[in-house]
Protein backbone atom coordinates (compact mmCIF):
# COMPACT_ATOMS: atom_id res chain seq x y z
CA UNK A 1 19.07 -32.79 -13.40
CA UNK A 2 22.38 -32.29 -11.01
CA UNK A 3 21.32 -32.11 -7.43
CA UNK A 4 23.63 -29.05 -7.28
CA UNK A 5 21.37 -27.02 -9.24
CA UNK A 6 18.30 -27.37 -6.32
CA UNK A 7 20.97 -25.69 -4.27
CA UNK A 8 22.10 -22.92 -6.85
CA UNK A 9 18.19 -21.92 -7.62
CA UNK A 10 17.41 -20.83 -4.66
CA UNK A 11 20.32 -18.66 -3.98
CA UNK A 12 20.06 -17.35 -7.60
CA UNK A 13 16.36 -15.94 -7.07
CA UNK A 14 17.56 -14.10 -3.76
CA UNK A 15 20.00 -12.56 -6.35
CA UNK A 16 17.76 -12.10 -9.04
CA UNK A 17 15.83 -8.41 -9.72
CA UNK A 18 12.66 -10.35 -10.43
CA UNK A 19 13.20 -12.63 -7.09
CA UNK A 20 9.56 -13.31 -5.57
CA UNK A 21 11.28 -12.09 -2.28
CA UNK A 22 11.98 -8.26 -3.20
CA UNK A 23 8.83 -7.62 -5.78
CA UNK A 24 7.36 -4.36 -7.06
CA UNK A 25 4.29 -3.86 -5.38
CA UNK A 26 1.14 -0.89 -5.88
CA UNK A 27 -0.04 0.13 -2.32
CA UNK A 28 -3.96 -1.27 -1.94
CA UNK A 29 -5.16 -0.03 1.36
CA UNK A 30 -3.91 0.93 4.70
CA UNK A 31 -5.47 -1.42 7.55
CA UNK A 32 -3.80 0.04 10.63
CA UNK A 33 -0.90 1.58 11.34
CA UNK A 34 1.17 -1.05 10.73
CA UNK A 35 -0.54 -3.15 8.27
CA UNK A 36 -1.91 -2.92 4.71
CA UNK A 37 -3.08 -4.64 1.68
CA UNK A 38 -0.60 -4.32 -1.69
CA UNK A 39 -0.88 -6.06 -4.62
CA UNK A 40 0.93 -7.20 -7.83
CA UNK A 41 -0.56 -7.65 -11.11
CA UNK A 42 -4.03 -10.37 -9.89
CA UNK A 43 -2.28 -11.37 -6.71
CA UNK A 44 -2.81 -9.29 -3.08
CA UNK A 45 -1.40 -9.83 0.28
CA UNK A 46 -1.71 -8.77 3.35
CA UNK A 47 1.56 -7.12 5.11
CA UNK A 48 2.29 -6.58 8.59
CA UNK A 49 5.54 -4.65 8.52
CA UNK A 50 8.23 -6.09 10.51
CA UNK A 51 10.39 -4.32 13.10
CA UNK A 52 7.51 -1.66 14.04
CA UNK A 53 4.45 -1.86 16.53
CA UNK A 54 1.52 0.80 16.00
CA UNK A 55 -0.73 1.66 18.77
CA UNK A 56 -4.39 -0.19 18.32
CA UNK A 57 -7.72 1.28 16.90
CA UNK A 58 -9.31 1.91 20.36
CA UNK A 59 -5.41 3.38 21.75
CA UNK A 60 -5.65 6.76 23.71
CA UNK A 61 -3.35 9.31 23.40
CA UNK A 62 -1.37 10.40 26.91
CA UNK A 63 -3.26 13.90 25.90
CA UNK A 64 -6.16 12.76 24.55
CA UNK A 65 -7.33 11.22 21.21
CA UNK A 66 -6.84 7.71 19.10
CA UNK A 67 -3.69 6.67 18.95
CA UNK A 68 -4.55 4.16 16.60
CA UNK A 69 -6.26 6.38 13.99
CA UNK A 70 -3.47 8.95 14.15
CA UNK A 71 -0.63 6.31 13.21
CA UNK A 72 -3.00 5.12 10.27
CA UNK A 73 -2.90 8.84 9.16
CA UNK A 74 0.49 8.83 9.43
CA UNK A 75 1.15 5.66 7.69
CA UNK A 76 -0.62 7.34 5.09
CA UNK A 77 1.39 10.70 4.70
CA UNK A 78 4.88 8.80 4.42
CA UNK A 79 3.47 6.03 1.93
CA UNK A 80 2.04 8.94 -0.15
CA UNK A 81 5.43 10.83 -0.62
CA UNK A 82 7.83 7.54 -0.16
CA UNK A 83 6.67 5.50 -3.33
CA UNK A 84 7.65 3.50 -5.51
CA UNK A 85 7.48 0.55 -3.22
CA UNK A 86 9.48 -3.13 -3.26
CA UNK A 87 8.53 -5.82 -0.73
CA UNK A 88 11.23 -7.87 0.68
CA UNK A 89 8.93 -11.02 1.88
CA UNK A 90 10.20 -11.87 5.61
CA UNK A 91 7.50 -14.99 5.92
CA UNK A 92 4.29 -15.33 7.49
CA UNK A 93 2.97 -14.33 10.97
CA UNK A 94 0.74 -16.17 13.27
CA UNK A 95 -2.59 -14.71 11.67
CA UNK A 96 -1.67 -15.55 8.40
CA UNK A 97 -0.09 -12.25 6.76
CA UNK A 98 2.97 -11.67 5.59
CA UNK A 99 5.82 -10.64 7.76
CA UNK A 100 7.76 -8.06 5.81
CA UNK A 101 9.61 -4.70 5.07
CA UNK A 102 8.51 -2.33 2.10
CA UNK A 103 11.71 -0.48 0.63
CA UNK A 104 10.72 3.04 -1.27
CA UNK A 105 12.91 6.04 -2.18
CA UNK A 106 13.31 7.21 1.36
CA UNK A 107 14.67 3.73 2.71
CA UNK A 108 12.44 0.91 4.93
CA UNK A 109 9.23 2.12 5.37
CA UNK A 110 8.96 1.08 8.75
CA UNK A 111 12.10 2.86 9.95
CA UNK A 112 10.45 6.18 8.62
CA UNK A 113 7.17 5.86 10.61
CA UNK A 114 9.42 5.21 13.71
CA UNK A 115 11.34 8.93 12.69
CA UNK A 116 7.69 10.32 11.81
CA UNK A 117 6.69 9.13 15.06
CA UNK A 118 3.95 7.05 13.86
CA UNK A 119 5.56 3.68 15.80
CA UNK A 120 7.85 2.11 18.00
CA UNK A 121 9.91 -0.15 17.14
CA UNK A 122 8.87 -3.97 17.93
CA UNK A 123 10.93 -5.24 20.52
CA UNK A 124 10.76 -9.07 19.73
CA UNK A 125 12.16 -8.62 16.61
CA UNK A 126 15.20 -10.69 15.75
CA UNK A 127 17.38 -7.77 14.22
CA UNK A 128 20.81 -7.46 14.58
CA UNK A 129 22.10 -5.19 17.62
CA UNK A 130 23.38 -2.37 15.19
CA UNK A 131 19.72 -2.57 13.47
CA UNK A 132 17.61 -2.38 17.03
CA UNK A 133 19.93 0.31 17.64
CA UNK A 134 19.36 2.54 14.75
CA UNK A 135 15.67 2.40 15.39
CA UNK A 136 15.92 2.71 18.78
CA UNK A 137 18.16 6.42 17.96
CA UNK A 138 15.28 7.31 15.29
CA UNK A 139 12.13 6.57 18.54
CA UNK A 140 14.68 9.26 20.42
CA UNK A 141 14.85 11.85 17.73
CA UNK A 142 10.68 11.44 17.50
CA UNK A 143 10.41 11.99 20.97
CA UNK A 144 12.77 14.96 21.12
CA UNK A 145 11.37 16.63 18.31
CA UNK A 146 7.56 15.62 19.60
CA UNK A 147 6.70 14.23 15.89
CA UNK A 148 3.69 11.96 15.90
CA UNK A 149 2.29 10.76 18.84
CA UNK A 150 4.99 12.02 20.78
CA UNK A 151 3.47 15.76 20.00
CA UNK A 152 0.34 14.24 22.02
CA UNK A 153 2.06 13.06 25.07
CA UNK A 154 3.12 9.57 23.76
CA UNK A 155 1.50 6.50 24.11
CA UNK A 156 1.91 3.44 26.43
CA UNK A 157 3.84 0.47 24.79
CA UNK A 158 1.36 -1.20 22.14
CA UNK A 159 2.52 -4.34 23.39
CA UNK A 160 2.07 -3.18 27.33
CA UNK A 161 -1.92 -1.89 26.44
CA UNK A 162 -2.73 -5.36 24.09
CA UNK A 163 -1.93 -7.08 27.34
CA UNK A 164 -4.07 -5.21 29.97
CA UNK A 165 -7.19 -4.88 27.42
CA UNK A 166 -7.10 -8.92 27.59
CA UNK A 167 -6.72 -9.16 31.44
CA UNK A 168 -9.90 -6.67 31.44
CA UNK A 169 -12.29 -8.86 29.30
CA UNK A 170 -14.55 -10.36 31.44
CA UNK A 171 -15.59 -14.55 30.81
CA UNK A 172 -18.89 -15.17 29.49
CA UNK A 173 -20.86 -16.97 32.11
CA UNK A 174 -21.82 -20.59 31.21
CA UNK A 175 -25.59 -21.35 31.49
């Protein structure tokens, strides 16, 4: 076989409608606010969406409440009225899941929990400029129109709170 058709493959299946990297998926379960299981035909995955950060399980509210159990709600609401859903496969994160962005009727999922309010946007992302900006215009609109968590008060940065919770675990004592 030509060596210039191990170069041509690859670009074709970026191209292709059928291309592993942009594949029809059915919604399994919601894990957190930013993470859930989906699956296609015997195969499942599970998806940590890129570009957003959800508040933890155990995350207060500025006002009061779990932060973390209102952005699963919310994660719920938009994938319930946002379907049918594609999943353009970004890679793999550290843990193991894959890194990606789920495209429905209503655009990139992640961009409409930002709007809703359910999330912030992930600032070590590697977007473009115009992208961070977009999302960082949709956080604004949230917060002005108090959608989501911002109706509560708002939250401290996900990011901020996973690194104080670590700094408060006390060492085990060795025997």
């Amino acid at each position: 076989m030509p060596k210039s058709i191990f170069v041509l493959l690859p670009l074709l299946a970026l191209w292709w409608p059928a291309s592993p990297w942009r594949l029809p998926v059915r919604i399994e379960r919601v894990v957190d606010g930013d993470t859930l299981d989906v699956g296609r035909g015997s195969s499942r995955w599970r998806v940590r969406l890129a570009g957003v950060d959800a508040p933890e399980k155990t995350q207060p509210l500025r006002l009061g409440g779990d932060a973390g159990a209102l952005a699963t709600l919310c994660l719920k609401a938009v994938l319930a009225r946002g379907g049918p859903w594609r999943l353009h496969w970004l890679g793999r994160d550290r843990y193991g899941r894959v890194l990606g962005e789920l495209h429905g009727r209503d655009g990139v999922l992640g961009d409409q929990l930002i709007e809703a309010g359910c999330t912030l946007p992930y600032r070590f992302v590697g977007d473009g400029p115009h992208r961070a900006a977009q999302r960082r215009r949709a956080l604004e609109r949230a917060r002005r129109a108090r959608r989501g968590m911002w109706g509560h008060g708002g939250i401290e940065d996900p990011y901020q709170w996973r690194r104080r919770q670590k700094t408060r675990r006390r060492p085990v004592a060795k025997e």
